[in-house]
PDB file of N, CA and C in Angstrom:
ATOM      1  N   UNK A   1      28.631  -6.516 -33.743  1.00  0.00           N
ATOM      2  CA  UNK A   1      27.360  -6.997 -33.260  1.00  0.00           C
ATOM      3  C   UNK A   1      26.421  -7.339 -34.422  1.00  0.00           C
ATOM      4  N   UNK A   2      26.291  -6.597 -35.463  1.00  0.00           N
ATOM      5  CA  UNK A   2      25.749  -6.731 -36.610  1.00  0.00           C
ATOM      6  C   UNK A   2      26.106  -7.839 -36.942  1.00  0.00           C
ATOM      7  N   UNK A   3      27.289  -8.222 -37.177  1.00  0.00           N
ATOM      8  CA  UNK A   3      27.563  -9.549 -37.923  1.00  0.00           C
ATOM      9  C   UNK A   3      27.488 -10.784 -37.202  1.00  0.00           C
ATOM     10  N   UNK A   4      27.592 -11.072 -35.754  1.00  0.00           N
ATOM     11  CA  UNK A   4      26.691 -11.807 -35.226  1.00  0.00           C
ATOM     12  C   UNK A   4      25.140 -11.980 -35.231  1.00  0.00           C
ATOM     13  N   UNK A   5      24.525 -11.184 -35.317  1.00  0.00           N
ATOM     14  CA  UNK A   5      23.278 -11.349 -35.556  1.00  0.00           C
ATOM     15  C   UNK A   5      22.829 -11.485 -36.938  1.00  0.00           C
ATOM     16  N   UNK A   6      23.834 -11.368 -37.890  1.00  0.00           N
ATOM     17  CA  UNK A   6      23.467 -11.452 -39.277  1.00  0.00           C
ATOM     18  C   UNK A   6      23.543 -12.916 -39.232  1.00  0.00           C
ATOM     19  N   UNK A   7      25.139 -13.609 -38.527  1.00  0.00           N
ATOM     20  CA  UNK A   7      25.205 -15.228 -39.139  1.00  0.00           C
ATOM     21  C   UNK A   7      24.379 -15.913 -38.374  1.00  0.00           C
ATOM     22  N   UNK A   8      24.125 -14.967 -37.159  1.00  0.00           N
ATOM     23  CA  UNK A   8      22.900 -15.868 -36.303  1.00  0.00           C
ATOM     24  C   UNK A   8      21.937 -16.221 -36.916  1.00  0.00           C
ATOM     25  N   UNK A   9      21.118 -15.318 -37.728  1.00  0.00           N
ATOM     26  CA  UNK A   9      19.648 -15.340 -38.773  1.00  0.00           C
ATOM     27  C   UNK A   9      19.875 -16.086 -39.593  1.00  0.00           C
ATOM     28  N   UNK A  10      21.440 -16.310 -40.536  1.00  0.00           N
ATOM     29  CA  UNK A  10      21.655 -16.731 -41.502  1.00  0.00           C
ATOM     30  C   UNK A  10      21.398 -18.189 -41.421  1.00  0.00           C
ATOM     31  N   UNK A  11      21.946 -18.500 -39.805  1.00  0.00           N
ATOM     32  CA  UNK A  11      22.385 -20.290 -39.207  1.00  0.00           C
ATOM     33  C   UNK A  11      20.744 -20.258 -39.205  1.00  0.00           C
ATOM     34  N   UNK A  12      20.009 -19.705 -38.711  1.00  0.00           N
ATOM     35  CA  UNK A  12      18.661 -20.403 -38.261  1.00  0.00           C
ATOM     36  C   UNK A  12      17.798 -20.240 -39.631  1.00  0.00           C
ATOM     37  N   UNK A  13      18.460 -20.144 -40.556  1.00  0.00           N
ATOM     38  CA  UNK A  13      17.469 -19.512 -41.410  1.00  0.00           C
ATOM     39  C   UNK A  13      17.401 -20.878 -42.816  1.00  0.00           C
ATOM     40  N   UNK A  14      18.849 -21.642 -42.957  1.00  0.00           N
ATOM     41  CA  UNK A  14      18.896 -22.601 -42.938  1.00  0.00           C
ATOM     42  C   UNK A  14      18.368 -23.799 -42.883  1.00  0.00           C
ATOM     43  N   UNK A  15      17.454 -24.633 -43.189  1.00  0.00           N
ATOM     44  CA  UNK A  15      17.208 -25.694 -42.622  1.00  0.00           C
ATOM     45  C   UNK A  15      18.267 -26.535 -42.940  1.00  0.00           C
ATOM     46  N   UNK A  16      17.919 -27.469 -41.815  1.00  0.00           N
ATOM     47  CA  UNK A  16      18.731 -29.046 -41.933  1.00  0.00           C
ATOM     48  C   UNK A  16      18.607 -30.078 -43.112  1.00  0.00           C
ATOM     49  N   UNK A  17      19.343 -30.871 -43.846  1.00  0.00           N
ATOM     50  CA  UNK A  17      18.852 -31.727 -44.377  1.00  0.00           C
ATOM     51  C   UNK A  17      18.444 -32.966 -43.727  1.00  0.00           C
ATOM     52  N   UNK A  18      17.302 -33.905 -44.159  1.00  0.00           N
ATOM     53  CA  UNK A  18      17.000 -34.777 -43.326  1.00  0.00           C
ATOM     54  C   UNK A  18      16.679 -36.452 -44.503  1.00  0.00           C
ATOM     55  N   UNK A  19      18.063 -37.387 -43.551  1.00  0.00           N
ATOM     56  CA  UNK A  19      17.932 -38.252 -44.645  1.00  0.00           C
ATOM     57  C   UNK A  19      17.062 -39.102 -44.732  1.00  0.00           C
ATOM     58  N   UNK A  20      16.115 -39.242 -43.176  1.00  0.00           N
ATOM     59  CA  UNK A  20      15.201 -40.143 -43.597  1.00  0.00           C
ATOM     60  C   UNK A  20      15.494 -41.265 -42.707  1.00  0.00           C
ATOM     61  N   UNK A  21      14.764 -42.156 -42.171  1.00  0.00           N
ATOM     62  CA  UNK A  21      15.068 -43.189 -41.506  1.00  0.00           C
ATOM     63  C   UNK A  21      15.397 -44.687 -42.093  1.00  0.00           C
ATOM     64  N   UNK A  22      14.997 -44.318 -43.346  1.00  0.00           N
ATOM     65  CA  UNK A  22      15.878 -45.394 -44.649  1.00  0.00           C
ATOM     66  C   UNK A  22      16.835 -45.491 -44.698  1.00  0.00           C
ATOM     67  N   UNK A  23      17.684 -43.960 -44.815  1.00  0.00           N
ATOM     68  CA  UNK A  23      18.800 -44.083 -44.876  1.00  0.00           C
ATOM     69  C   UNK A  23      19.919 -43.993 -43.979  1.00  0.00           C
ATOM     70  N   UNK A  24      19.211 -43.913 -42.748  1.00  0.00           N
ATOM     71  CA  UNK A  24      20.061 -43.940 -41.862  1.00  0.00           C
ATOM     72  C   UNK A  24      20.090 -44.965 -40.781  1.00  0.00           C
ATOM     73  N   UNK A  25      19.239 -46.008 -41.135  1.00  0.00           N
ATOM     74  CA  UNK A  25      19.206 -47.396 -40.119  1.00  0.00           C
ATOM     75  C   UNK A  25      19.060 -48.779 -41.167  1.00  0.00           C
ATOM     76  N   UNK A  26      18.657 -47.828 -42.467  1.00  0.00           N
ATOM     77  CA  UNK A  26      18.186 -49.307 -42.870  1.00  0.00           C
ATOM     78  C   UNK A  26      19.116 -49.655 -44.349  1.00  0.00           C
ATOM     79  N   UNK A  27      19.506 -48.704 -45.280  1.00  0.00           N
ATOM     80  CA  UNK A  27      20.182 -48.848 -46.180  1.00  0.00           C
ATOM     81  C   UNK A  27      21.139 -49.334 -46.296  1.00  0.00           C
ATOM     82  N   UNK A  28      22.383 -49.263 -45.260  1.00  0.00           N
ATOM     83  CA  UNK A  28      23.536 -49.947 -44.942  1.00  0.00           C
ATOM     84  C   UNK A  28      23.400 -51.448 -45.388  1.00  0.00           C
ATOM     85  N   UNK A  29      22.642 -51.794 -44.746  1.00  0.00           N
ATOM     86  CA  UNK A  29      22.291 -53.564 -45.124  1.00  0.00           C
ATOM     87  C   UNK A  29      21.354 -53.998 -46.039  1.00  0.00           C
ATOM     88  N   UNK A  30      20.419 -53.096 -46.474  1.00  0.00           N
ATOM     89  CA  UNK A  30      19.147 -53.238 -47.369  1.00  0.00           C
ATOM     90  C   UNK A  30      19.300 -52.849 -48.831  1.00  0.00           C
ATOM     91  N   UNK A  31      20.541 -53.151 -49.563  1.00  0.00           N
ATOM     92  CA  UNK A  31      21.277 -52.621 -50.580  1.00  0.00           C
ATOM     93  C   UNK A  31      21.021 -53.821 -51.880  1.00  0.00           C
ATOM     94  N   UNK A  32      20.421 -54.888 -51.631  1.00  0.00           N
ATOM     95  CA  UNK A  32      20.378 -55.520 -52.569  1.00  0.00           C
ATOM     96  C   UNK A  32      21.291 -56.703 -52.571  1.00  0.00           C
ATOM     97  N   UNK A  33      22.614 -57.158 -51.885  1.00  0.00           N
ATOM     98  CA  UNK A  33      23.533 -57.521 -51.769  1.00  0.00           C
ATOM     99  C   UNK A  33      23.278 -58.441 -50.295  1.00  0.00           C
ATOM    100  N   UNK A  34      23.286 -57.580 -49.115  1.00  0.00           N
ATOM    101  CA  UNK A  34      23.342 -58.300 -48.175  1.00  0.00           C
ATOM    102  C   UNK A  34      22.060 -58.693 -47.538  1.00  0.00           C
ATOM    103  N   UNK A  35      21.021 -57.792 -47.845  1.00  0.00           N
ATOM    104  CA  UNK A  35      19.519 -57.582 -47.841  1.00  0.00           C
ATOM    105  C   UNK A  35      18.416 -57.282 -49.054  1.00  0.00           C
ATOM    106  N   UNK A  36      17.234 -57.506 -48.942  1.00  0.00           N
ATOM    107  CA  UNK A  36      16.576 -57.008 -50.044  1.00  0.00           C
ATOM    108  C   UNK A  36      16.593 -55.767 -50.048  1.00  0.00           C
ATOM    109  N   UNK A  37      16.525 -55.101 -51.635  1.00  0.00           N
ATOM    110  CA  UNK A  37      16.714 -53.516 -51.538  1.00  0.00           C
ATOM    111  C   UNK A  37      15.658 -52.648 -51.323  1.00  0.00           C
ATOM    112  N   UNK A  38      15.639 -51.407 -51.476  1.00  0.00           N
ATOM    113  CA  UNK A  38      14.070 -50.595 -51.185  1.00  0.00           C
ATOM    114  C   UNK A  38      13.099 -50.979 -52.382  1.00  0.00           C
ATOM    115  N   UNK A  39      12.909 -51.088 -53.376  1.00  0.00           N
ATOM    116  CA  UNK A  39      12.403 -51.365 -54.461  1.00  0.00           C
ATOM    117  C   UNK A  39      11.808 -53.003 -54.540  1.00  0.00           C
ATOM    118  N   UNK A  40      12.675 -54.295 -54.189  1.00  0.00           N
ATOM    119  CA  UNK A  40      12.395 -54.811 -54.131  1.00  0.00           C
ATOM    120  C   UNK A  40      11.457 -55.011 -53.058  1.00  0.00           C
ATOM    121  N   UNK A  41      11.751 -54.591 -51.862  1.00  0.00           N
ATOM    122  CA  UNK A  41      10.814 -54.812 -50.540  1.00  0.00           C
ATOM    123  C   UNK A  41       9.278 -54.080 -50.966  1.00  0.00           C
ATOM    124  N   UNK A  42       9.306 -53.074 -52.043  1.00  0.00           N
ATOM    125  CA  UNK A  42       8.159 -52.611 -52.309  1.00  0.00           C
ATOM    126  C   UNK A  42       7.565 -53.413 -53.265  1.00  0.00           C
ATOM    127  N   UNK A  43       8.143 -54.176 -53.962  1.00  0.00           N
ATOM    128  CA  UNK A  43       7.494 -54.619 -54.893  1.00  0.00           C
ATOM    129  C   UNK A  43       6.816 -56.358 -54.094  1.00  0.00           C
ATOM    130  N   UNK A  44       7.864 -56.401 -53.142  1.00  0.00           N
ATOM    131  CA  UNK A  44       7.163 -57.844 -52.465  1.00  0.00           C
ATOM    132  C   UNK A  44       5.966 -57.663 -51.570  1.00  0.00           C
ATOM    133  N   UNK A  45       6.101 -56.459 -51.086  1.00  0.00           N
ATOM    134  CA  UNK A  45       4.789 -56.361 -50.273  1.00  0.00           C
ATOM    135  C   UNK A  45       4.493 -54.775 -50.395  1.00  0.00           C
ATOM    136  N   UNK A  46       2.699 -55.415 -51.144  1.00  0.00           N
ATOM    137  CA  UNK A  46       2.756 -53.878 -51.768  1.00  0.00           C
ATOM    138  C   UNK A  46       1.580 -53.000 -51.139  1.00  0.00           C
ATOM    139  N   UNK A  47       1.435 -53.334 -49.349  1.00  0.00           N
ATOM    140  CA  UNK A  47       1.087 -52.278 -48.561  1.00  0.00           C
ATOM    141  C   UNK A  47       1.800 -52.426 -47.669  1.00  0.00           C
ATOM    142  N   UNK A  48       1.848 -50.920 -46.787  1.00  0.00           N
ATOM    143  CA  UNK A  48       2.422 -50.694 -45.029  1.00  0.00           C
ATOM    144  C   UNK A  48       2.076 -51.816 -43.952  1.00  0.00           C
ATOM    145  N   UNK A  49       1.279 -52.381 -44.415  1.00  0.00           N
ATOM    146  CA  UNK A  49       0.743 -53.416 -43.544  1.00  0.00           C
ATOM    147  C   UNK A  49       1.365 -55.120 -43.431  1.00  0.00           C
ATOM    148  N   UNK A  50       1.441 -54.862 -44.578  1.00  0.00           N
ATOM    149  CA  UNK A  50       2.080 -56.026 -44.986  1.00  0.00           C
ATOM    150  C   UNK A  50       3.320 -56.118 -44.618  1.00  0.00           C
ATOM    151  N   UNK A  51       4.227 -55.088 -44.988  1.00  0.00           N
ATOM    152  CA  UNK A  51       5.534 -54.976 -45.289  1.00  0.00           C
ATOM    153  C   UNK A  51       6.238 -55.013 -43.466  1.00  0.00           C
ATOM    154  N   UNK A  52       4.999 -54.201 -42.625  1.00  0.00           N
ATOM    155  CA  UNK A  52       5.169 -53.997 -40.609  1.00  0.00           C
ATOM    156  C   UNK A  52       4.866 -55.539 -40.443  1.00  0.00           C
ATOM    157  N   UNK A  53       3.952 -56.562 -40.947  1.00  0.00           N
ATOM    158  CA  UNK A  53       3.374 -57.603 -40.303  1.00  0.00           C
ATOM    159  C   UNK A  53       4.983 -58.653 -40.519  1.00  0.00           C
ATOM    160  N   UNK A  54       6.082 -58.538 -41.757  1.00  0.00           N
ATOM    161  CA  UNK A  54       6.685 -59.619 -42.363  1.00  0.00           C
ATOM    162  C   UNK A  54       7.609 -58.654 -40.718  1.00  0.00           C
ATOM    163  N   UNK A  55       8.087 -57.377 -40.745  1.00  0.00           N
ATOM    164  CA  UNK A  55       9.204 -56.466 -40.348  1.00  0.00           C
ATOM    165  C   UNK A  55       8.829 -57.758 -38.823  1.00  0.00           C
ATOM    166  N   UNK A  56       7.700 -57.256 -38.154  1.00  0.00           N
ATOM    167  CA  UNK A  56       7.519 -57.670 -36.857  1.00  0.00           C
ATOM    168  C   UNK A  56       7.669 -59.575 -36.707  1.00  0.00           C
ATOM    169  N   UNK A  57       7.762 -60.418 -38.055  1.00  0.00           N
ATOM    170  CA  UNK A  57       8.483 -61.690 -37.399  1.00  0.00           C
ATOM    171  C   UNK A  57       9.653 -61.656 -37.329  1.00  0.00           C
ATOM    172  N   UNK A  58      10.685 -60.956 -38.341  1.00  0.00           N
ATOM    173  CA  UNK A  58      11.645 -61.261 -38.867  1.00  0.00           C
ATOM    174  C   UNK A  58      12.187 -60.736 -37.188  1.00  0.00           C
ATOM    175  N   UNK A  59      11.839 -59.543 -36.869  1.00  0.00           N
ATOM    176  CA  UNK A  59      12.477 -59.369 -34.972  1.00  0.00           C
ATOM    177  C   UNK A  59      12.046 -59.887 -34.075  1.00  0.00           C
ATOM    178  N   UNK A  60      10.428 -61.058 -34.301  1.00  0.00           N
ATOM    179  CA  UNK A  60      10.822 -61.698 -33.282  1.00  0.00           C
ATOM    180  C   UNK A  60      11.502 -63.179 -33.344  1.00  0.00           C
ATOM    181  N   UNK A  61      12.081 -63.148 -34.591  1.00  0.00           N
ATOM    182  CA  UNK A  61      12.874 -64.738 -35.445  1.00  0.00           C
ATOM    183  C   UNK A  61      14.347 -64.223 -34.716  1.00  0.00           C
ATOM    184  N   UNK A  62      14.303 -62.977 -34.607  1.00  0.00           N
ATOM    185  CA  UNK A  62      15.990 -62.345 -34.189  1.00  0.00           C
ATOM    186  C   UNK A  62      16.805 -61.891 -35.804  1.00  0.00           C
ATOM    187  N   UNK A  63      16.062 -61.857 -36.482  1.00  0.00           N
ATOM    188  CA  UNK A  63      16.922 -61.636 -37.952  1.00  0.00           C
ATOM    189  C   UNK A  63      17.174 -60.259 -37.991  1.00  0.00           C
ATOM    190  N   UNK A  64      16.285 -59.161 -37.014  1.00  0.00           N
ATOM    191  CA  UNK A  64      16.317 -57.654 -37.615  1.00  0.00           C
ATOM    192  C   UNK A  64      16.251 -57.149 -36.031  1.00  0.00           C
ATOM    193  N   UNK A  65      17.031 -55.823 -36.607  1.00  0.00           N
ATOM    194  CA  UNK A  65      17.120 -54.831 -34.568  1.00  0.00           C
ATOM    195  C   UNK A  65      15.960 -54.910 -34.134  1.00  0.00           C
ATOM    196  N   UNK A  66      15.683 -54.645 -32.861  1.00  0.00           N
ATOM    197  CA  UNK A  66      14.497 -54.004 -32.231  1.00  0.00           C
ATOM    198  C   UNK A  66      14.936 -52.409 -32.568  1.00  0.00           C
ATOM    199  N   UNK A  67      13.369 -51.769 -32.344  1.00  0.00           N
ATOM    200  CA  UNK A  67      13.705 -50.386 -32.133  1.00  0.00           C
ATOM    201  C   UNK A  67      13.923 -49.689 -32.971  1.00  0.00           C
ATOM    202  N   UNK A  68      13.884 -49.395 -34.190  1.00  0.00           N
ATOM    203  CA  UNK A  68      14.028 -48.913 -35.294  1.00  0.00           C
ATOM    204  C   UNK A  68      13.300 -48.047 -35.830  1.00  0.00           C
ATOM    205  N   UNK A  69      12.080 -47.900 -35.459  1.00  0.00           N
ATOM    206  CA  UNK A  69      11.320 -47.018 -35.865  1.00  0.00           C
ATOM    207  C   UNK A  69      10.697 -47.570 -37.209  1.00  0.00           C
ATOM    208  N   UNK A  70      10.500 -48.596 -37.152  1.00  0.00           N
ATOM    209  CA  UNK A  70       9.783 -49.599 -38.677  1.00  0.00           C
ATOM    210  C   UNK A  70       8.619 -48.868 -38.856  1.00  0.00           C
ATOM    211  N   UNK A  71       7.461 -48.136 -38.105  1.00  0.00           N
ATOM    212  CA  UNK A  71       6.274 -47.751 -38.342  1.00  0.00           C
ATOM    213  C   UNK A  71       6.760 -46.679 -39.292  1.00  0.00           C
ATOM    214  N   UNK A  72       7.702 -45.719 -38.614  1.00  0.00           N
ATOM    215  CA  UNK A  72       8.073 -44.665 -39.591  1.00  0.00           C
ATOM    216  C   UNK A  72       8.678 -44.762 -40.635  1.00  0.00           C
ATOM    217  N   UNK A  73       9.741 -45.966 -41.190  1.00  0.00           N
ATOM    218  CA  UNK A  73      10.050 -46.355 -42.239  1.00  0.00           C
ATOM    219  C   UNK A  73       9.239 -46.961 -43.443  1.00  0.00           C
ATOM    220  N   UNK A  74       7.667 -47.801 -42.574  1.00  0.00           N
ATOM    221  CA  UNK A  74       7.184 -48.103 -43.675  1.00  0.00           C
ATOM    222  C   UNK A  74       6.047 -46.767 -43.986  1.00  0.00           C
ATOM    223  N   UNK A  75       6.090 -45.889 -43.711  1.00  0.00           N
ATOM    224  CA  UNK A  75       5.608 -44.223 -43.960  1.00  0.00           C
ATOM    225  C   UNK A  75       6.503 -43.567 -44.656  1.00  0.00           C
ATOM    226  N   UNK A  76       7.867 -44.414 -44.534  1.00  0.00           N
ATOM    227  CA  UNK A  76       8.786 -43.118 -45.683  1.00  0.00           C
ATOM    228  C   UNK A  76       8.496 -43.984 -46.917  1.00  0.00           C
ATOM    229  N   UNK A  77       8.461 -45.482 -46.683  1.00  0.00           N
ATOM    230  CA  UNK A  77       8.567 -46.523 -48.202  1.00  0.00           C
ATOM    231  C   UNK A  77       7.123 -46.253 -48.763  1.00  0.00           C
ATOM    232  N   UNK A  78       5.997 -46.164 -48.208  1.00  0.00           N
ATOM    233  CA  UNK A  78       4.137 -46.410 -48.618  1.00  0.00           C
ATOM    234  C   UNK A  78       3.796 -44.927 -48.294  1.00  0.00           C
ATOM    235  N   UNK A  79       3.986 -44.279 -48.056  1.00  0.00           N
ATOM    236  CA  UNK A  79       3.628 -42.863 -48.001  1.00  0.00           C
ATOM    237  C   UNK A  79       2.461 -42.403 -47.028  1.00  0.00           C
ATOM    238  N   UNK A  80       2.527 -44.053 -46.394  1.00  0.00           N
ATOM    239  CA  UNK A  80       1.255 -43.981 -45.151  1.00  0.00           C
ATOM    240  C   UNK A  80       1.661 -44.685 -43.677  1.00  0.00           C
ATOM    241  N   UNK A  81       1.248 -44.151 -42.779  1.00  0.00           N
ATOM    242  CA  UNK A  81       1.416 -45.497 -41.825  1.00  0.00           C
ATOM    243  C   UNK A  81       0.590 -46.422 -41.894  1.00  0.00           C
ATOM    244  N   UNK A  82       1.010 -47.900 -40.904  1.00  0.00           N
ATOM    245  CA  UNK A  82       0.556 -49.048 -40.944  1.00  0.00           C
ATOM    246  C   UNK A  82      -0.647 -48.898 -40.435  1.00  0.00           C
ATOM    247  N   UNK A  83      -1.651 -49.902 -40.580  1.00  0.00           N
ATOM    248  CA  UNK A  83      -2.833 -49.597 -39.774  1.00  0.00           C
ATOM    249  C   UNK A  83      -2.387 -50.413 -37.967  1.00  0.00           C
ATOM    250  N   UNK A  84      -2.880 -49.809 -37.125  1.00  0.00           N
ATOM    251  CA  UNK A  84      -2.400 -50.291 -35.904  1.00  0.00           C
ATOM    252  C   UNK A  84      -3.311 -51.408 -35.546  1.00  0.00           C
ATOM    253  N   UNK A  85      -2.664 -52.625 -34.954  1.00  0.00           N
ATOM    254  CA  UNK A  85      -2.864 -53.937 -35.033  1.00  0.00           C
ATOM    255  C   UNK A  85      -3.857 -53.946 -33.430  1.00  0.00           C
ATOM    256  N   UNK A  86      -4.160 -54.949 -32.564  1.00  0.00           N
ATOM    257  CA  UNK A  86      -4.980 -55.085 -31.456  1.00  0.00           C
ATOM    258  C   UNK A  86      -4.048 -54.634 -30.394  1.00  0.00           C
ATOM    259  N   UNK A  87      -2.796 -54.247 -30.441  1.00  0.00           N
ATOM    260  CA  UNK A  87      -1.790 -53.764 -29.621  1.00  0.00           C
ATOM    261  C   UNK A  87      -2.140 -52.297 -29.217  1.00  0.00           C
ATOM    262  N   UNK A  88      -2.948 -51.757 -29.750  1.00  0.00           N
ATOM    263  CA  UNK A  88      -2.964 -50.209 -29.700  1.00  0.00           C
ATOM    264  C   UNK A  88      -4.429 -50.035 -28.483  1.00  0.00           C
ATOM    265  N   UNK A  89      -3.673 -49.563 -27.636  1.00  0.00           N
ATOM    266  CA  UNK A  89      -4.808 -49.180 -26.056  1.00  0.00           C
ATOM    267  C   UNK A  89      -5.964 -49.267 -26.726  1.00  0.00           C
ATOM    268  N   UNK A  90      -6.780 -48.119 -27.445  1.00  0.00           N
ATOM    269  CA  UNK A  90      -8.039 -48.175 -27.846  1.00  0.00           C
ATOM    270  C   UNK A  90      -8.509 -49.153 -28.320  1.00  0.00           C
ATOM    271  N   UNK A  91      -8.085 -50.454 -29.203  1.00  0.00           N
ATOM    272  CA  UNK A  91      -8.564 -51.214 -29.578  1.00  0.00           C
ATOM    273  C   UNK A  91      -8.850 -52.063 -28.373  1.00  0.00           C
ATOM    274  N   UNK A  92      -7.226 -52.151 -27.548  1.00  0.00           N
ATOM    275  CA  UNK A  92      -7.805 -53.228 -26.429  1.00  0.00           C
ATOM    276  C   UNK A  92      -8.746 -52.267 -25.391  1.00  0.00           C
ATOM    277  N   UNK A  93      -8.788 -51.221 -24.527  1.00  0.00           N
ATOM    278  CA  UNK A  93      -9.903 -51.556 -24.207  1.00  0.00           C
ATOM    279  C   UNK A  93     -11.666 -51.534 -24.701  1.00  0.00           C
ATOM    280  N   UNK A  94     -11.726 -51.524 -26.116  1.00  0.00           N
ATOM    281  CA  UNK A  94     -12.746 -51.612 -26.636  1.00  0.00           C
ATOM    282  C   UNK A  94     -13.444 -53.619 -26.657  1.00  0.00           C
ATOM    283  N   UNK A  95     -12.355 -54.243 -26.713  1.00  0.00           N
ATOM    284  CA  UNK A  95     -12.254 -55.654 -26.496  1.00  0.00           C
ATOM    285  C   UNK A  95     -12.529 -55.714 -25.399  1.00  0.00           C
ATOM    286  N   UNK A  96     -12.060 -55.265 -24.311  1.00  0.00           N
ATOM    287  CA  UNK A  96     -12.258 -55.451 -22.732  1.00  0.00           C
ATOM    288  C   UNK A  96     -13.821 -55.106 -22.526  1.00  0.00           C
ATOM    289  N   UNK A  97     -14.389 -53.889 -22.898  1.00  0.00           N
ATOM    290  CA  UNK A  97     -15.681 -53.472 -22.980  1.00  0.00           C
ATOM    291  C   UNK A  97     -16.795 -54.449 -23.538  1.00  0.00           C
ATOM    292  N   UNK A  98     -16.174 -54.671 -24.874  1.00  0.00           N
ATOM    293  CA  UNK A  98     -17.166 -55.783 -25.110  1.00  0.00           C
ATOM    294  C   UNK A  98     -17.321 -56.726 -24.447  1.00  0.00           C
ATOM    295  N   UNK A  99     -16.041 -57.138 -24.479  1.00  0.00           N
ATOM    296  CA  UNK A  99     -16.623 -58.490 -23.612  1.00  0.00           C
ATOM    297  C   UNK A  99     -17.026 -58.682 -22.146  1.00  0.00           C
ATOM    298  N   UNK A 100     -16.620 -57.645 -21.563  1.00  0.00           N
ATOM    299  CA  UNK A 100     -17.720 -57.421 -20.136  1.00  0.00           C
ATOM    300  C   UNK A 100     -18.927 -57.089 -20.294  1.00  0.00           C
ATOM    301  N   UNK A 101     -19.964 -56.377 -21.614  1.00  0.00           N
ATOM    302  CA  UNK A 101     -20.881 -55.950 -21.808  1.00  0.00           C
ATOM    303  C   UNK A 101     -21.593 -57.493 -21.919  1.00  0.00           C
ATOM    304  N   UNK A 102     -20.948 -58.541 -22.703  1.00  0.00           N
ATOM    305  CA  UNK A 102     -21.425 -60.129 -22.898  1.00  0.00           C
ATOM    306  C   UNK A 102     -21.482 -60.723 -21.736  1.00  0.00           C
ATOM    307  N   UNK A 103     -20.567 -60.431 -20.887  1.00  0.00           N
ATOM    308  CA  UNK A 103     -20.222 -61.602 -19.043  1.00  0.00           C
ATOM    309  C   UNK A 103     -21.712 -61.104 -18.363  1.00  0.00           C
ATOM    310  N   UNK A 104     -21.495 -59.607 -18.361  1.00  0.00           N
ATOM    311  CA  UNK A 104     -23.070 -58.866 -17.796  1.00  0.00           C
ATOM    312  C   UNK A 104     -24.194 -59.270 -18.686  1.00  0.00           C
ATOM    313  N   UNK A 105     -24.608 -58.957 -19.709  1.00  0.00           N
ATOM    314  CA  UNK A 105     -25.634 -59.500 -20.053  1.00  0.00           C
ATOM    315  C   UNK A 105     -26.178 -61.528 -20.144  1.00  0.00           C
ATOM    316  N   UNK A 106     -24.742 -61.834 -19.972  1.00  0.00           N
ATOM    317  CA  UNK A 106     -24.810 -63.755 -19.455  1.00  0.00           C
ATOM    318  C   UNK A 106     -25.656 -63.534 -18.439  1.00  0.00           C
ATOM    319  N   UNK A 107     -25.066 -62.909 -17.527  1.00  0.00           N
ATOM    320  CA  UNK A 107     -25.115 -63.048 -15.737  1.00  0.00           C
ATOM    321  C   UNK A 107     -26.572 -62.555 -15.387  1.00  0.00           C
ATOM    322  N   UNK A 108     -26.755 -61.685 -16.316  1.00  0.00           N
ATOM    323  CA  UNK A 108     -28.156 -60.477 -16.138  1.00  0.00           C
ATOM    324  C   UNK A 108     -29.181 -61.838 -15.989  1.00  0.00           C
ATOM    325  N   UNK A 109     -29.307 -62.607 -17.228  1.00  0.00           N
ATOM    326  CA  UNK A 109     -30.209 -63.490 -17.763  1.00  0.00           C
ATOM    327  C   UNK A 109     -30.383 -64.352 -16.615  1.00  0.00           C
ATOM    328  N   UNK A 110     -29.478 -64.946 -16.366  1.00  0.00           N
ATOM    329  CA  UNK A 110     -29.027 -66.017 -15.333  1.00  0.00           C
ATOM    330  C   UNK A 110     -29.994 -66.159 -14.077  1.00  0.00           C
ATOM    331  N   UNK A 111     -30.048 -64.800 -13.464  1.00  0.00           N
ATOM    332  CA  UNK A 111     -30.573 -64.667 -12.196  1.00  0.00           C
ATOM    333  C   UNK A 111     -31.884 -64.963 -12.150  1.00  0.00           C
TER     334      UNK A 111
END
């Protein structure tokens, strides 16, 4: 019983190694050879923003997967995430707000 509960502690005691979402979706092809490599992609675009804005034509050109988790890759390459674009709820309904606050104050005048 002891020695089950010893390798039990031992297994959890362990962490996992974790390679990263570089290297496990994107390196295969991003080697320099068949794709640009990590280094180069940093040196061509040299923020998170940049690097998500080129990621998001190239999938909708069809050149790169969907689904990949690109936000989190360009956080493992820039050490930050991207800033989130007009796609992100809060921004749109802050757009929606405004511009009903403008239709109402048109309409207010109007009467």
């Amino acid at each position: 019983m002891k020695l089950i509960l010893t390798l039990l502690a031992l297994l959890l005691s362990v962490s996992p190694t974790y390679a990263g979402l570089w290297e496990t979706n994107c390196s295969s092809c991003h080697n320099g050879k068949v794709a640009p490599s990590k280094e180069s992609l940093r040196k061509k675009f040299k923020t998170a923003d940049e690097f998500i804005d080129a990621v998001r034509s190239k999938v909708l050109e069809g050149k790169m997967p969907r689904g990949l988790g690109y936000r989190f890759v360009a956080k493992e390459l820039y050490g930050k995430f991207p800033q989130c674009k007009c796609r992100c709820r809060k921004f749109r309904n802050q757009h929606r707000l405004a511009n009903h606050q403008k239709v109402i104050s048109e309409n207010y005048f109007q009467l």
